[in-house]
Protein backbone atom coordinates (compact mmCIF):
# COMPACT_ATOMS: atom_id res chain seq x y z
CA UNK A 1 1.33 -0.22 34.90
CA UNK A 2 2.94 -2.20 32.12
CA UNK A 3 0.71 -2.79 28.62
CA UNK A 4 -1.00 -5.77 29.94
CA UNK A 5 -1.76 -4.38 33.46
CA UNK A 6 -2.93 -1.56 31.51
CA UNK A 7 -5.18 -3.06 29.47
CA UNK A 8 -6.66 -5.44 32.09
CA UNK A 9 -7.15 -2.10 33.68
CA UNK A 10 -9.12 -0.41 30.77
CA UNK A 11 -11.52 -3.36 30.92
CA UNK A 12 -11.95 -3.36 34.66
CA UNK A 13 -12.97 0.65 34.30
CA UNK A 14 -15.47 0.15 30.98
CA UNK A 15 -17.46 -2.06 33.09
CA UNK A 16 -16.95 0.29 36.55
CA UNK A 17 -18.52 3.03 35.02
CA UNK A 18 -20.59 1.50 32.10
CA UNK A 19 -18.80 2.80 29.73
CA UNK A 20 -19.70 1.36 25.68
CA UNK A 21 -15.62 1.61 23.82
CA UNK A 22 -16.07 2.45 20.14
CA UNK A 23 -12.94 2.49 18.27
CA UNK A 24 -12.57 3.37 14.28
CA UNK A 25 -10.68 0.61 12.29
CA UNK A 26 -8.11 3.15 11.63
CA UNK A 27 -7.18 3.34 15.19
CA UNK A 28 -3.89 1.57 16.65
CA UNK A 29 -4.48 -2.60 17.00
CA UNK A 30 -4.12 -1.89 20.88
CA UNK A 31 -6.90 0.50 20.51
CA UNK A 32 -8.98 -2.03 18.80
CA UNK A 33 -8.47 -4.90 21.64
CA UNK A 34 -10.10 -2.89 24.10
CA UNK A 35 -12.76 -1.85 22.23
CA UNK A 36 -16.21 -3.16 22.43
CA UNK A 37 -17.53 -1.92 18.81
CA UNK A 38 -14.87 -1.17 16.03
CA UNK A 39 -15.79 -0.83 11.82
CA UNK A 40 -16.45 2.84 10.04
CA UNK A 41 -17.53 5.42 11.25
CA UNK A 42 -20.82 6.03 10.99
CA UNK A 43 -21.66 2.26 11.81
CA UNK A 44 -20.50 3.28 15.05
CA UNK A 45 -22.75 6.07 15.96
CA UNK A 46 -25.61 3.49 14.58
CA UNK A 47 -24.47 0.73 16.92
CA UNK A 48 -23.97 3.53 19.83
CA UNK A 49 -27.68 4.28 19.17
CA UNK A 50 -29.03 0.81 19.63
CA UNK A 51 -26.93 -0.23 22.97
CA UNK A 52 -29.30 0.91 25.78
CA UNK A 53 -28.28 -0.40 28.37
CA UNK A 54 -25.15 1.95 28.34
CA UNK A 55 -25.59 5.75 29.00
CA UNK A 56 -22.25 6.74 28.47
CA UNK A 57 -19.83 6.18 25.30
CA UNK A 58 -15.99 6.80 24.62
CA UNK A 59 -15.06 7.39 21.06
CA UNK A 60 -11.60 6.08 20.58
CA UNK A 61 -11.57 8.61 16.48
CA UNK A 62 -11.85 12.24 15.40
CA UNK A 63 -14.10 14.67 16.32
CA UNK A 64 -16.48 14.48 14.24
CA UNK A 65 -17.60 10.63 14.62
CA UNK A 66 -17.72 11.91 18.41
CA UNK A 67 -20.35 14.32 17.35
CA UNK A 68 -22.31 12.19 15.32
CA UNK A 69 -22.84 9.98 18.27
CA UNK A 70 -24.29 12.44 19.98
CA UNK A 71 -26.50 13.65 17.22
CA UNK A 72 -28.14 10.19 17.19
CA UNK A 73 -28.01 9.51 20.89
CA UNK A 74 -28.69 13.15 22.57
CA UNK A 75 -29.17 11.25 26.20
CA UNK A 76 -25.89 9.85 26.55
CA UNK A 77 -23.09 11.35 27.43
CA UNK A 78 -20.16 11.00 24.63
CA UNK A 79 -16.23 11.30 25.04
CA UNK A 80 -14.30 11.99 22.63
CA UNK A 81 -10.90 10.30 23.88
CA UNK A 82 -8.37 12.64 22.58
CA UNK A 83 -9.86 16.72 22.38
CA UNK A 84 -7.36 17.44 20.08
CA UNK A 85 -7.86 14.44 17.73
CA UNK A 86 -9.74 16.21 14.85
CA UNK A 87 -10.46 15.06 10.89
CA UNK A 88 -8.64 18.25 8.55
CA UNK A 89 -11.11 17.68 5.74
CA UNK A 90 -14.23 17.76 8.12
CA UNK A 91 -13.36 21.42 9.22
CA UNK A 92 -12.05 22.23 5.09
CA UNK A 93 -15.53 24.21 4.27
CA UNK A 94 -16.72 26.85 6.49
CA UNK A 95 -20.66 26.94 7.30
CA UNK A 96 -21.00 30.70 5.89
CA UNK A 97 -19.31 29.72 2.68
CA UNK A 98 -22.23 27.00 1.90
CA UNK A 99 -25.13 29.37 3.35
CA UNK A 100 -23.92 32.11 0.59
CA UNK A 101 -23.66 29.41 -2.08
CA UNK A 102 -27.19 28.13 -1.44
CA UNK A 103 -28.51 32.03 -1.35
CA UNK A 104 -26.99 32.73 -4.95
CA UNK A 105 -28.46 28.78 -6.10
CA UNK A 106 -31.57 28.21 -4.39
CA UNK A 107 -31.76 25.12 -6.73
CA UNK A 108 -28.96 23.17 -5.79
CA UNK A 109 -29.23 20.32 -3.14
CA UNK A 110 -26.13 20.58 -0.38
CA UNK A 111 -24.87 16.78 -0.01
CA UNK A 112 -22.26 16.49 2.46
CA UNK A 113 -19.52 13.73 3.43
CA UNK A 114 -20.49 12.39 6.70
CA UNK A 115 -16.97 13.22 7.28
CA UNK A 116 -18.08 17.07 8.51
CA UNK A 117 -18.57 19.16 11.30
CA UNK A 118 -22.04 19.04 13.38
CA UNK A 119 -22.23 22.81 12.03
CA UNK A 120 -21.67 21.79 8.60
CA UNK A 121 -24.44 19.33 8.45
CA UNK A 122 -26.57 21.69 9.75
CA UNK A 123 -26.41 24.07 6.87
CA UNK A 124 -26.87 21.08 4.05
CA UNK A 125 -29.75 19.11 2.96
CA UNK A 126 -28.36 15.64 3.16
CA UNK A 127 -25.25 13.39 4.22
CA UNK A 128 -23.78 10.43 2.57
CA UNK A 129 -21.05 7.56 3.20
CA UNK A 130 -18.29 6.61 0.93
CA UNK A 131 -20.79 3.58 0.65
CA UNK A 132 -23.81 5.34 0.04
CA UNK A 133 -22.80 8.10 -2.04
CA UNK A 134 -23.44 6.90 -5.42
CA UNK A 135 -26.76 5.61 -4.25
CA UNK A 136 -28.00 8.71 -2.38
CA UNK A 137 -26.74 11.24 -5.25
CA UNK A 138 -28.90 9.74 -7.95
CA UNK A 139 -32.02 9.25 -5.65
CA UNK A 140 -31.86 12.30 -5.07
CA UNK A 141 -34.61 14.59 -6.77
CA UNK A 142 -32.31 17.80 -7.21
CA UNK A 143 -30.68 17.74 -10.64
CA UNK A 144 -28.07 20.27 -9.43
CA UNK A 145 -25.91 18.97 -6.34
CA UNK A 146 -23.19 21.01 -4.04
CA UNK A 147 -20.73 17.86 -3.04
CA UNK A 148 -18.69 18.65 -0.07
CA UNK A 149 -16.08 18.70 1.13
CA UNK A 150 -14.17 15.92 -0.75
CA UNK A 151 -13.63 16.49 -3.84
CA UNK A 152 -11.96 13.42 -5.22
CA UNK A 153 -15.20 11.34 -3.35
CA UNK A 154 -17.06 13.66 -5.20
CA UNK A 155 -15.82 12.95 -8.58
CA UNK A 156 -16.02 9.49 -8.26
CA UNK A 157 -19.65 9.69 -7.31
CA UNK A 158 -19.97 12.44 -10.45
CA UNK A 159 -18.84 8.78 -13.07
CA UNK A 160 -21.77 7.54 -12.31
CA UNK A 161 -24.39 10.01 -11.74
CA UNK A 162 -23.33 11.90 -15.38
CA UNK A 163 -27.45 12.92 -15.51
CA UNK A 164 -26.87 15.22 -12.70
CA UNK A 165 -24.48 18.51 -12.55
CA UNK A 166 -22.46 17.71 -9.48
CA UNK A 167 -20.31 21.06 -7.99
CA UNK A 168 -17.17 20.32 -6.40
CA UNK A 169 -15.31 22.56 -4.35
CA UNK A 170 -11.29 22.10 -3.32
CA UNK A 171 -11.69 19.70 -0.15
CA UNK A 172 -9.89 16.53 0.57
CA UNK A 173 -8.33 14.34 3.14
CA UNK A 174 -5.04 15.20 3.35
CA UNK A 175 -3.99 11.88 3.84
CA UNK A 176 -5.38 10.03 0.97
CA UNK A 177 -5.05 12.80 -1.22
CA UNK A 178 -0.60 12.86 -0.90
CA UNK A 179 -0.72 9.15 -3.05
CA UNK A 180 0.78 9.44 -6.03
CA UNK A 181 0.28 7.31 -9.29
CA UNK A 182 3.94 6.41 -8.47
CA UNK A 183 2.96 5.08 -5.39
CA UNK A 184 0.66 2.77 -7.39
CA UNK A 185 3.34 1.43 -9.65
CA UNK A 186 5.66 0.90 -7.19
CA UNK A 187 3.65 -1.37 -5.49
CA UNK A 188 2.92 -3.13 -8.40
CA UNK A 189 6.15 -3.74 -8.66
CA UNK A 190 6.80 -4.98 -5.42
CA UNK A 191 4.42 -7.18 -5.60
CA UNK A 192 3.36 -8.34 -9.15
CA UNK A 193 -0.19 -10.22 -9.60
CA UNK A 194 -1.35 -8.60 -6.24
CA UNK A 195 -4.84 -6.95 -6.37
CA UNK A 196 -5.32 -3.41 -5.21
CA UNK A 197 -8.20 -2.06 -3.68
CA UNK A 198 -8.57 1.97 -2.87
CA UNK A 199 -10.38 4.23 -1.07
CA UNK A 200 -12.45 6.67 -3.46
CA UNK A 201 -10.76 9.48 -1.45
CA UNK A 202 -7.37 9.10 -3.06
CA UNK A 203 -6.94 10.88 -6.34
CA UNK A 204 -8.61 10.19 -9.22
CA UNK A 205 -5.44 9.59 -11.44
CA UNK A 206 -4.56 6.93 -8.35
CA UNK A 207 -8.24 4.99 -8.28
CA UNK A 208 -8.51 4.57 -11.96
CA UNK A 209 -4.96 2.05 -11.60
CA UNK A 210 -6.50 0.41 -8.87
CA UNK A 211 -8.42 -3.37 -8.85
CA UNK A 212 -11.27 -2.21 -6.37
CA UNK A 213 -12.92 1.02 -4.95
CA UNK A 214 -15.13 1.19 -1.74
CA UNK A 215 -15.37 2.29 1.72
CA UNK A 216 -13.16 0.66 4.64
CA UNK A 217 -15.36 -1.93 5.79
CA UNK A 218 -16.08 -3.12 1.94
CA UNK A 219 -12.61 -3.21 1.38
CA UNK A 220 -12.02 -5.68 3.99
CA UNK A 221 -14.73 -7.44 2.48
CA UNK A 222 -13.19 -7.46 -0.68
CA UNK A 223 -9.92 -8.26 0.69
CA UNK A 224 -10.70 -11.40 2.48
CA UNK A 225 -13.02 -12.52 -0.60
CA UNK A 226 -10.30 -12.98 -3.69
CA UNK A 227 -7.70 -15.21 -3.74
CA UNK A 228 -4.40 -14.04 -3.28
CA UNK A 229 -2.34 -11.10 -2.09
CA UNK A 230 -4.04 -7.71 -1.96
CA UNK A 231 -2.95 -3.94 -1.82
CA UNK A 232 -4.32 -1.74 0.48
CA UNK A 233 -4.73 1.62 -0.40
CA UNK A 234 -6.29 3.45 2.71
CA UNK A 235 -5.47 3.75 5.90
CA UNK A 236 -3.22 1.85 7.72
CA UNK A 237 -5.44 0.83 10.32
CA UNK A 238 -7.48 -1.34 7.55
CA UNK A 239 -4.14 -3.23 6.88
CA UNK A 240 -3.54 -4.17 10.29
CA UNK A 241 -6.59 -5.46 11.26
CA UNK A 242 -6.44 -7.91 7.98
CA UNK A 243 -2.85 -9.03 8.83
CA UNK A 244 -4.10 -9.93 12.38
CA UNK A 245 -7.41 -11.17 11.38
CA UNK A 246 -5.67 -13.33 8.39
CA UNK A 247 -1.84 -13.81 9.47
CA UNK A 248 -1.43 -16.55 6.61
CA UNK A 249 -2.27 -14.21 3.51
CA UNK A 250 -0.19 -11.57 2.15
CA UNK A 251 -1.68 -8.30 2.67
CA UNK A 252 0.46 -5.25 2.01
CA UNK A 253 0.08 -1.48 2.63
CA UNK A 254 0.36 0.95 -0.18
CA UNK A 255 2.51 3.60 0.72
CA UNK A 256 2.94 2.91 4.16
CA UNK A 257 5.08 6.24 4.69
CA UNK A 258 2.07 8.40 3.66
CA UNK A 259 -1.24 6.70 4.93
CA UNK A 260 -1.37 6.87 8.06
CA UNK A 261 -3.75 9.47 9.58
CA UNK A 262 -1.64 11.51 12.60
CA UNK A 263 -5.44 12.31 14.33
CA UNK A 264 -6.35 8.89 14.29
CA UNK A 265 -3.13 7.63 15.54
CA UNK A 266 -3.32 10.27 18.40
CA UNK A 267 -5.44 8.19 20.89
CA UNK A 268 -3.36 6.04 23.19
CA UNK A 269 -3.78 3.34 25.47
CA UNK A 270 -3.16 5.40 28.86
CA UNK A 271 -5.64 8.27 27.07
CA UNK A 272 -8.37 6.02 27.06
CA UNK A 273 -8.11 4.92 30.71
CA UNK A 274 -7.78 8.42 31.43
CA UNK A 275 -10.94 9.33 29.52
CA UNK A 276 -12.95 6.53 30.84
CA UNK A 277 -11.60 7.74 34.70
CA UNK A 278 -12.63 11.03 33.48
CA UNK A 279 -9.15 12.86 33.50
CA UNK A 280 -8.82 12.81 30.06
CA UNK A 281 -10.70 13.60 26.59
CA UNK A 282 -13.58 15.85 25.74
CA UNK A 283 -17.19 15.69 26.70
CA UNK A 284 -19.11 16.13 23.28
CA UNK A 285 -22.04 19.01 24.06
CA UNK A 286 -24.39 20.09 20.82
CA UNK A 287 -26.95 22.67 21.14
CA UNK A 288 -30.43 20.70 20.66
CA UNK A 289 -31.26 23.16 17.68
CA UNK A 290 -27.86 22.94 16.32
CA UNK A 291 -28.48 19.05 16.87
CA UNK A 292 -31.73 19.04 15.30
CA UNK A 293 -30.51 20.88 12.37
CA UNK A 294 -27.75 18.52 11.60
CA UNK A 295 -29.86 15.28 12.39
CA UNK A 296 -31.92 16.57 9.37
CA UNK A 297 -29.19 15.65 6.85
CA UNK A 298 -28.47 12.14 8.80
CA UNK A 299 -32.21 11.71 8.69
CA UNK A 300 -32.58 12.41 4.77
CA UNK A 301 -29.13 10.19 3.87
CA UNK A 302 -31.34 7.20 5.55
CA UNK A 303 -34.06 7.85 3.80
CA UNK A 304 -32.40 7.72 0.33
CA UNK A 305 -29.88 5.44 1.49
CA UNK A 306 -31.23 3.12 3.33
């Protein structure tokens, strides 16, 4: 089949086998057409959740959004479209490593990145977004929090939360983590008077040069809302779908040679029609205690999130 066929093929198959498509905005623009839901990624287990007429799902991501859709939707049956398409900082802290932490400081309150394994979120007391961090941290009635994994999210949440003792430990995503303050004023250069808006995963030293800080989808937001050109620094998924969406304004990726996330790039168009055929991918299963356990911490990030 050529990339058309293909495509006209993917669509025929979702709706053979009632298949819901969710695709993170950092995946390929291809991977996005075919999609039926696409933003961040725990927006997509929450939209996953509310679909009922659809029992089965096919998570174009990583691992670990995979999971989370079948933490909040136990009855259906999840695909992960690539098994070996996995997020490095969600696997960074080991589950043992936290349970002896919280056994030598019975005080401190485990918040975790949603970006973590199911086993991970089992062992802490509450998950956050990049969105929701801030918020969650200072509702929080602990005065001593455990942030993992990320450490950089966790300092930026640690600026504004100074009433609290916040613990970091040496997690990151690789991927935002490797821009440099160069990388900054180079594209500065490149493009003078251009705003730049960051994803509170890159470096400190990188976020305090930048215009704007937030989450994918409020980047986009803040990207389509000022006037003129904009920066991104995140993933280049978030660039593309602004250039497409908005082919008139200037939009330009921050060190395009460095962000760009190899997991979420792994997913293809013929692994997708593979997956939803069933030749392909990697059925998510969760052990309903395990499952419980971890729900706890998506259950508690709602309640103090919102």
């Amino acid at each position: 089949m050529n990339h058309a066929e293909l495509k006209q093929a993917i669509l025929q198959a979702k709706q053979e086998t009632g298949t819901l498509v969710l695709a993170h905005t950092y995946q390929d623009p291809d991977i996005i057409d075919i999609a039926d839901i696409t933003g961040d990624s725990f927006a997509l287990s929450k939209a996953a959740a509310q679909v009922t007429d659809k029992r089965r799902v096919l998570m174009c991501g990583v691992r670990f959004m995979a999971d989370t859709v079948k933490i909040l939707s136990p009855d259906k049956e999840v695909i992960l479209s690539h098994r070996k398409a996995a997020c490095p900082m969600a696997e960074q802290i080991a589950p043992e490593r936290v349970r002896a932490f919280r056994e030598e400081h019975p005080d401190v309150c485990v918040c975790a990145y949603i970006n973590t394994t199911t086993a991970l979120k089992a062992e802490c007391d509450v998950c956050v977004t990049s969105s929701t961090a801030v918020k969650i941290v200072k509702a929080l009635p602990a005065e001593r929090i455990l942030f993992i994994p990320d450490q950089n999210l966790g300092g930026y949440v640690r600026q504004f939360v100074p009433e609290k003792e916040i613990i970091l430990w040496d997690g990151c995503c690789p991927t935002h983590h490797s821009v440099s303050v160069g990388d900054v004023e180079a594209a500065r250069a490149a493009h003078p008077g251009a705003k730049i808006a960051v994803h509170p995963e890159c470096r400190k030293a990188v976020v305090e040069l930048c215009d704007f800080i937030g989450s994918t989808s409020e980047i986009i937001s803040y990207a389509k809302s000022v006037d003129g050109d904009v920066i991104i620094a995140t993933e280049r998924g978030v660039c593309d779908k602004l250039r497409r969406d908005y082919p008139e304004r200037g939009f330009y990726q921050l060190a395009p040679h460095k962000l760009v996330c190899p997991n979420m790039k792994m997913t293809t168009l013929q692994n997708v029609y593979d997956a939803l055929l069933g030749n392909f991918g990697d059925v998510i299963e969760i052990e309903e205690e395990l499952r419980l356990k971890a729900k706890r911490s998506i259950d508690n990030m709602l309640k103090y999130g919102g």
